[in-house]
N, C-alpha and C. Protein backbone atom coordinates (compact mmCIF):
# COMPACT_ATOMS: atom_id res chain seq x y z
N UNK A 1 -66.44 -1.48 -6.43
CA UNK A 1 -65.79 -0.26 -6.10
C UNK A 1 -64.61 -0.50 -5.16
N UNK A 2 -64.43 -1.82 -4.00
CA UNK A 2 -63.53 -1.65 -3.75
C UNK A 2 -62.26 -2.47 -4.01
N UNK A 3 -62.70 -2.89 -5.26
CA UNK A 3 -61.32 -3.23 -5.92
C UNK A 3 -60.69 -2.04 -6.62
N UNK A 4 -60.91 -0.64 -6.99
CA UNK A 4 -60.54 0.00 -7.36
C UNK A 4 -59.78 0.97 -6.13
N UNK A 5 -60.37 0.61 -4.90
CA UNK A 5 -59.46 1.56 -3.80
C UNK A 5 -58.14 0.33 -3.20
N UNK A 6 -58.23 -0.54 -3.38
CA UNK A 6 -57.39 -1.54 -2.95
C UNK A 6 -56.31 -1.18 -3.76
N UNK A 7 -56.29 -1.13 -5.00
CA UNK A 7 -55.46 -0.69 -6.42
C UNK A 7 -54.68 0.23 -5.53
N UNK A 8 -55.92 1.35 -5.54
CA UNK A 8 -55.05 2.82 -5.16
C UNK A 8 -54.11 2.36 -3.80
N UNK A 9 -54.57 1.96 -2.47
CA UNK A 9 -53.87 1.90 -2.31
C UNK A 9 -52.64 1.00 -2.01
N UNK A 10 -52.87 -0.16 -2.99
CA UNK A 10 -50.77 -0.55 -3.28
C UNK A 10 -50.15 0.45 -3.87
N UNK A 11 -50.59 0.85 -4.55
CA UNK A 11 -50.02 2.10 -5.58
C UNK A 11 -49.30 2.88 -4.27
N UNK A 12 -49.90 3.44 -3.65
CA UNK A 12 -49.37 4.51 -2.34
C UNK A 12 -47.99 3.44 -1.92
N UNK A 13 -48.40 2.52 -1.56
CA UNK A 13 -47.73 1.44 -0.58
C UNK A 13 -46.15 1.93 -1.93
N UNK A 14 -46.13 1.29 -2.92
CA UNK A 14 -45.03 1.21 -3.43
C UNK A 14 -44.15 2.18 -3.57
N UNK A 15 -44.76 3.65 -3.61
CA UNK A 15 -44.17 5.07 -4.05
C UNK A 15 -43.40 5.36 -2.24
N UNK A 16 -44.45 4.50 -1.44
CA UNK A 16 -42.65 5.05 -0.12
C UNK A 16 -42.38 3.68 -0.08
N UNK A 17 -42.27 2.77 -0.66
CA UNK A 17 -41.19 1.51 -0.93
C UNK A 17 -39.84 2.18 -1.48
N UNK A 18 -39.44 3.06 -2.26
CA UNK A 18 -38.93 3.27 -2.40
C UNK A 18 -37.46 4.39 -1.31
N UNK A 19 -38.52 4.81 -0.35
CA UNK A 19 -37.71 5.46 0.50
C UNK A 19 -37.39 4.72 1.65
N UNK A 20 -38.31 3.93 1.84
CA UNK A 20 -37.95 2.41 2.42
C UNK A 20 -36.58 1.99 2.04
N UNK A 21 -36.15 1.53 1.09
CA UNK A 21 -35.04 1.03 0.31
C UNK A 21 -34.00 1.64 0.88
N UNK A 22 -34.06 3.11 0.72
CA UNK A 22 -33.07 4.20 1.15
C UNK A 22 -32.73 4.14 2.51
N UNK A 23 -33.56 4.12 3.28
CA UNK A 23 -33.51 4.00 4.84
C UNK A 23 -33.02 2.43 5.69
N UNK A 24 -33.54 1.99 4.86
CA UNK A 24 -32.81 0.17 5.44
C UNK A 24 -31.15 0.25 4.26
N UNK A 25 -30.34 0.87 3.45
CA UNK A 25 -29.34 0.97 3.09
C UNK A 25 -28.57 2.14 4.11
N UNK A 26 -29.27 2.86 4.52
CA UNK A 26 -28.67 4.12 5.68
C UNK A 26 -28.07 3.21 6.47
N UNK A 27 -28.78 2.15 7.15
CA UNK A 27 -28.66 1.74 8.51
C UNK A 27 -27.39 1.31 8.68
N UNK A 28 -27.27 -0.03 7.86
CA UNK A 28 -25.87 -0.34 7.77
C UNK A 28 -24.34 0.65 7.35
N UNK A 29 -24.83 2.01 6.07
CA UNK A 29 -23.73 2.18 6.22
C UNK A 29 -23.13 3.12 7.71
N UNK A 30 -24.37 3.59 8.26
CA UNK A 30 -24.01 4.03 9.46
C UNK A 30 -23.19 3.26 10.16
N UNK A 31 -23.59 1.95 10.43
CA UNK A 31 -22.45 1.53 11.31
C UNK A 31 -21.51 0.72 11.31
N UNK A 32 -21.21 0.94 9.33
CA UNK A 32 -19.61 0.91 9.49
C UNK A 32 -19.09 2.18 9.61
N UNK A 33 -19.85 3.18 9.33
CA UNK A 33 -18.52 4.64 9.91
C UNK A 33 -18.64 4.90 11.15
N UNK A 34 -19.27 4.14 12.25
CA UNK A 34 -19.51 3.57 13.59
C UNK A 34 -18.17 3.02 13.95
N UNK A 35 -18.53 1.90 13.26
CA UNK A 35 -17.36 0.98 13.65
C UNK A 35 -15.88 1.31 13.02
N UNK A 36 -16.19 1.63 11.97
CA UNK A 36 -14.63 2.17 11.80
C UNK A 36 -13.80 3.39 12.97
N UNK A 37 -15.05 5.00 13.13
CA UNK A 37 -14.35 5.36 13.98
C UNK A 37 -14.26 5.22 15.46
N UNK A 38 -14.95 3.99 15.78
CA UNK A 38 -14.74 3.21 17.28
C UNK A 38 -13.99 2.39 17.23
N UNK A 39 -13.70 1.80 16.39
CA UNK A 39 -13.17 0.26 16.80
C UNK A 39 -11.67 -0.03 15.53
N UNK A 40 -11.78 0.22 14.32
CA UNK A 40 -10.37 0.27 13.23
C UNK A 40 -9.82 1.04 13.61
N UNK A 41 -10.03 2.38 13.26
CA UNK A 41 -9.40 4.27 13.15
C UNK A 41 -8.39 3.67 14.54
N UNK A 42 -8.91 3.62 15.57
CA UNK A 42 -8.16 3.52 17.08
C UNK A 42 -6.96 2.31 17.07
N UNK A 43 -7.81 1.03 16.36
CA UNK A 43 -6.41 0.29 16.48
C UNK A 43 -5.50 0.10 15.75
N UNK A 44 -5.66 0.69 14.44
CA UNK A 44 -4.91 1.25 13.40
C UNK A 44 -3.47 2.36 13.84
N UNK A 45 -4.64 2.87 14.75
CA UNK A 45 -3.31 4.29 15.51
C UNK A 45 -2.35 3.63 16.65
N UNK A 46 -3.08 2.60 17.23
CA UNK A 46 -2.44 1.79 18.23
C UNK A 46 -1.41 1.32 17.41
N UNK A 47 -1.65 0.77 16.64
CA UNK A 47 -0.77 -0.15 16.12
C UNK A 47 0.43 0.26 15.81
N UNK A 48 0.12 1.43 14.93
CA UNK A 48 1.32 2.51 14.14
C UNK A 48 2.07 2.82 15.68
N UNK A 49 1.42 3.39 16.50
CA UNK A 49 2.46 3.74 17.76
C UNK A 49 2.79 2.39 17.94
N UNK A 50 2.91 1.35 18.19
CA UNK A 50 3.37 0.30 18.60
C UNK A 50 4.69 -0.01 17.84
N UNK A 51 4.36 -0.29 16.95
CA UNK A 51 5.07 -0.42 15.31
C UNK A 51 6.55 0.95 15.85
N UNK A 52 6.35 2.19 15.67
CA UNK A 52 6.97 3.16 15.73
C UNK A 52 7.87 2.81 17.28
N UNK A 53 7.42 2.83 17.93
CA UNK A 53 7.85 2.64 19.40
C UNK A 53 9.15 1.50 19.27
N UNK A 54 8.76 0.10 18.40
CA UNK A 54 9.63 -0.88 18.45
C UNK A 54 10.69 -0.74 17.44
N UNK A 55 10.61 0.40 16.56
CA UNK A 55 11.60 0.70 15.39
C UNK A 55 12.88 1.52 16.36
N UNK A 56 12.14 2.27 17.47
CA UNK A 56 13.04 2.89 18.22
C UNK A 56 13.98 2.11 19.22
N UNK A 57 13.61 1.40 19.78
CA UNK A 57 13.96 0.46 20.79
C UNK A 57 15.98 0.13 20.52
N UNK A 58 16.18 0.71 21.62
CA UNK A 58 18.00 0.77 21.00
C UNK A 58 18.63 -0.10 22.59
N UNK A 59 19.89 -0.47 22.37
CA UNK A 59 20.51 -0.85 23.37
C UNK A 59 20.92 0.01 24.49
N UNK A 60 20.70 0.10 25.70
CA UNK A 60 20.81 0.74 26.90
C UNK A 60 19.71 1.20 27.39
N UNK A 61 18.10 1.04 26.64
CA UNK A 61 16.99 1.61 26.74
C UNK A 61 16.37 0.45 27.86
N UNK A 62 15.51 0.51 28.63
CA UNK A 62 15.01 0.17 29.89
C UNK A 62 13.30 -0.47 29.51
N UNK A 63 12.83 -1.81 29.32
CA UNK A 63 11.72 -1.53 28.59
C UNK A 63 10.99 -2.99 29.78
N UNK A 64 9.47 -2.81 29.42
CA UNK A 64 8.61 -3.87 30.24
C UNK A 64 8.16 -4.73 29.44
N UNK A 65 7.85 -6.18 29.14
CA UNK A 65 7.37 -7.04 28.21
C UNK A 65 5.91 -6.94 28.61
N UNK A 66 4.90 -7.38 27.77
CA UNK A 66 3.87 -7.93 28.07
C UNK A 66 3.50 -8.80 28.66
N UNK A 67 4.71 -9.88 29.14
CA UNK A 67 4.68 -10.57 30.51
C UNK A 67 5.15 -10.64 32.00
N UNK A 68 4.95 -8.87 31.82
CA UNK A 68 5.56 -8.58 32.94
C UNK A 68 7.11 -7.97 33.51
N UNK A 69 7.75 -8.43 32.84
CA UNK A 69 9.33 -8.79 32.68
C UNK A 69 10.10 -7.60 32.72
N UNK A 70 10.81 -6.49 33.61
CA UNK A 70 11.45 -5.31 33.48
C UNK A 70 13.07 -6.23 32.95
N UNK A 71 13.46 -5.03 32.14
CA UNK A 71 15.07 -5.18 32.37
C UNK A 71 15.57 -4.22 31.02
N UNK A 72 16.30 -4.52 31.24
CA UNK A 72 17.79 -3.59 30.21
C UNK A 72 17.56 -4.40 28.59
N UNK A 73 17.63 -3.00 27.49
CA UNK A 73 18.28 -4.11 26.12
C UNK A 73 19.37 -4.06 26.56
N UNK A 74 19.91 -5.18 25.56
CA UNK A 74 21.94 -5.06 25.68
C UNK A 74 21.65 -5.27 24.23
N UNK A 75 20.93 -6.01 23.29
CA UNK A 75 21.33 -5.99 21.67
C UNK A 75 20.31 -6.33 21.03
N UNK A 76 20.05 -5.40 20.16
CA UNK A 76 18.70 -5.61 19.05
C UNK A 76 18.98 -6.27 18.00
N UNK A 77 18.23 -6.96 17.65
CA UNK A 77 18.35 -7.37 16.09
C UNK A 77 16.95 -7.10 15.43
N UNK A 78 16.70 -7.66 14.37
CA UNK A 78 15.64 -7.19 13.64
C UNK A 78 14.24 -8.07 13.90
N UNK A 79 14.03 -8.57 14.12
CA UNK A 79 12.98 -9.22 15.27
C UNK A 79 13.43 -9.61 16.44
N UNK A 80 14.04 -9.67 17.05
CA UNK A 80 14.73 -10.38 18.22
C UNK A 80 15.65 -9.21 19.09
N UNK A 81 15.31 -9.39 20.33
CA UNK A 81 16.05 -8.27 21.14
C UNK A 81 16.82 -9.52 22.63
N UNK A 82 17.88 -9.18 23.02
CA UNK A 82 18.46 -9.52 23.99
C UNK A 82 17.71 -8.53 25.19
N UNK A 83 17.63 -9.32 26.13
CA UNK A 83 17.04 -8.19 27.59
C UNK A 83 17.70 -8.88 28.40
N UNK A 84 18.49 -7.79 29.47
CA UNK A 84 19.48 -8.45 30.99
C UNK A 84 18.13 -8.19 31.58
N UNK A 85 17.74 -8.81 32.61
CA UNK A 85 16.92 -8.57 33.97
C UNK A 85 17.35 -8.87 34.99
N UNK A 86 18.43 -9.19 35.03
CA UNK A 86 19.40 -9.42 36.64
C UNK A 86 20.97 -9.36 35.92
N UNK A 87 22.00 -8.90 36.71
CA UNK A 87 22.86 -8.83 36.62
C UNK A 87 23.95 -10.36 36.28
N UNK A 88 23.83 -10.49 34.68
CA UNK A 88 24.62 -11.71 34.51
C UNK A 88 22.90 -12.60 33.83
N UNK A 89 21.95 -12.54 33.60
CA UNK A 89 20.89 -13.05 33.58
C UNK A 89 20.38 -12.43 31.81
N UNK A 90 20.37 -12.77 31.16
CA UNK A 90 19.91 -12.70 29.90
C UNK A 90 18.69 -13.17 29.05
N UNK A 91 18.04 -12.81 28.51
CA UNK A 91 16.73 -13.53 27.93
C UNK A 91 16.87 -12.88 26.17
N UNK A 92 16.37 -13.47 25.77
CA UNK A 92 16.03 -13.44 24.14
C UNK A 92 14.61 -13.47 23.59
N UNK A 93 14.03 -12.31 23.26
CA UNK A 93 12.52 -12.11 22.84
C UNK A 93 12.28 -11.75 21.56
N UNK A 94 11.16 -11.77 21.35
CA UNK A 94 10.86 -11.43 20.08
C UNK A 94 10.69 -9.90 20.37
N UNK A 95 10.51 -9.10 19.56
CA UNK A 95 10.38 -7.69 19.87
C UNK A 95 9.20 -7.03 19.80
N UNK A 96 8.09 -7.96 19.41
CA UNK A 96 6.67 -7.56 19.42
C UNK A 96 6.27 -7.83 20.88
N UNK A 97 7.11 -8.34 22.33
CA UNK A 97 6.71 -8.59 23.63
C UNK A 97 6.66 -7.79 23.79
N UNK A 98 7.76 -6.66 23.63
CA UNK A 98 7.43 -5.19 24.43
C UNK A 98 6.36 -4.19 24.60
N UNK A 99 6.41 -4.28 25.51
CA UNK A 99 5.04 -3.99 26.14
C UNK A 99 5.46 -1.65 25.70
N UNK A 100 6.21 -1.56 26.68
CA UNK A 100 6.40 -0.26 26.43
C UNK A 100 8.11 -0.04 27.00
N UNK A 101 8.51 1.26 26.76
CA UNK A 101 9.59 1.93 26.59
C UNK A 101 9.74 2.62 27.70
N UNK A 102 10.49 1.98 29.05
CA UNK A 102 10.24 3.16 30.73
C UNK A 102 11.58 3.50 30.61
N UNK A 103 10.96 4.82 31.67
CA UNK A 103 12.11 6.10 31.71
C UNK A 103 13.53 5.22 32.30
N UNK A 104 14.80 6.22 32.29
CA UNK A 104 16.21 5.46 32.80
C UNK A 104 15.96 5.42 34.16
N UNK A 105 16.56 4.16 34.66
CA UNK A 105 16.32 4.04 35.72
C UNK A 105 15.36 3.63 36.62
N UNK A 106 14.54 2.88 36.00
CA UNK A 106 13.25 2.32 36.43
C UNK A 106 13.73 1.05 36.98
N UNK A 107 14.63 0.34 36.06
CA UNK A 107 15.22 -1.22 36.53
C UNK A 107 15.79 -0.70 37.24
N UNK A 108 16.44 -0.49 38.08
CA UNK A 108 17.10 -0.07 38.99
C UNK A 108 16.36 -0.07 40.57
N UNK A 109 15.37 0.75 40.84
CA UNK A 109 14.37 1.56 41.61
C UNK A 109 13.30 0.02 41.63
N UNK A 110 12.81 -0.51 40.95
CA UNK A 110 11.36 -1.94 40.78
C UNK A 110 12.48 -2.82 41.89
C-alpha cells in the first residue's frame, strides 16, 4: 500500500514543478528591469547629455576638464578643442575631457 501513496505523492510534487519553473524564470527577469532602470536607463541619459553638451561647445565658451583644468575655448574642431588657461598659454584636448560647460566668467573670478 505504500507504494501506491509514494506514486501519489510525486504526482503532487510534479503538478507545482511546474509553477516552480515559472517562479525561478520571474527572478531573473526581474532584475534585468532592475538593472536596466538603475543602472543602463541612467547612463544612457548621462551619456546623451554628455554627447549633447559637447556638440554645443563653441569658441568663447568657458569650460572645466575632467582633470581639473579651467580655461577659455579659442577653437573647436571635431574631436579636438584648443583651451587658453593663462593668458598666452594654450593646450589641445580631446573633447570627450570636458568635464562640463561654466557660466561667463568663471575663468576670470577661480
Amino acid at each position: 500500500m505504500d507504494f501506491f501513496i509514494n506514486s501519489a505523492h510525486a504526482q503532487a510534487a510534479g503538478a507545482a514543478g511546474g509553477q516552480s519553473i515559472l517562479s525561478a524564470l520571474m527572478l531573473p527577469v526581474l532584475l534585468l528591469v532592475v538593472f536596466y532602470f538603475l543602472l543602463i536607463r541612467p547612463q544612457n541619459k548621462r551619456a546623451k547629455e554628455q554627447k549633447e553638451m559637447l556638440s554645443k561647445v563653441a569658441a568663447g565658451d568657458e569650460v572645466a576638464t575632467t582633470g581639473g583644468i579651467l580655461g577659455k575655448v579659442t577653437e573647436v574642431g571635431e574631436q579636438f578643442l584648443t583651451l587658453e588657461i593663462a593668458s598666452g598659454v594654450s593646450i589641445k584636448l580631446q573633447k570627450f575631457q570636458v568635464a562640463q560647460v561654466l557660466p561667463k566668467g568663471t575663468v576670470k573670478n577661480a
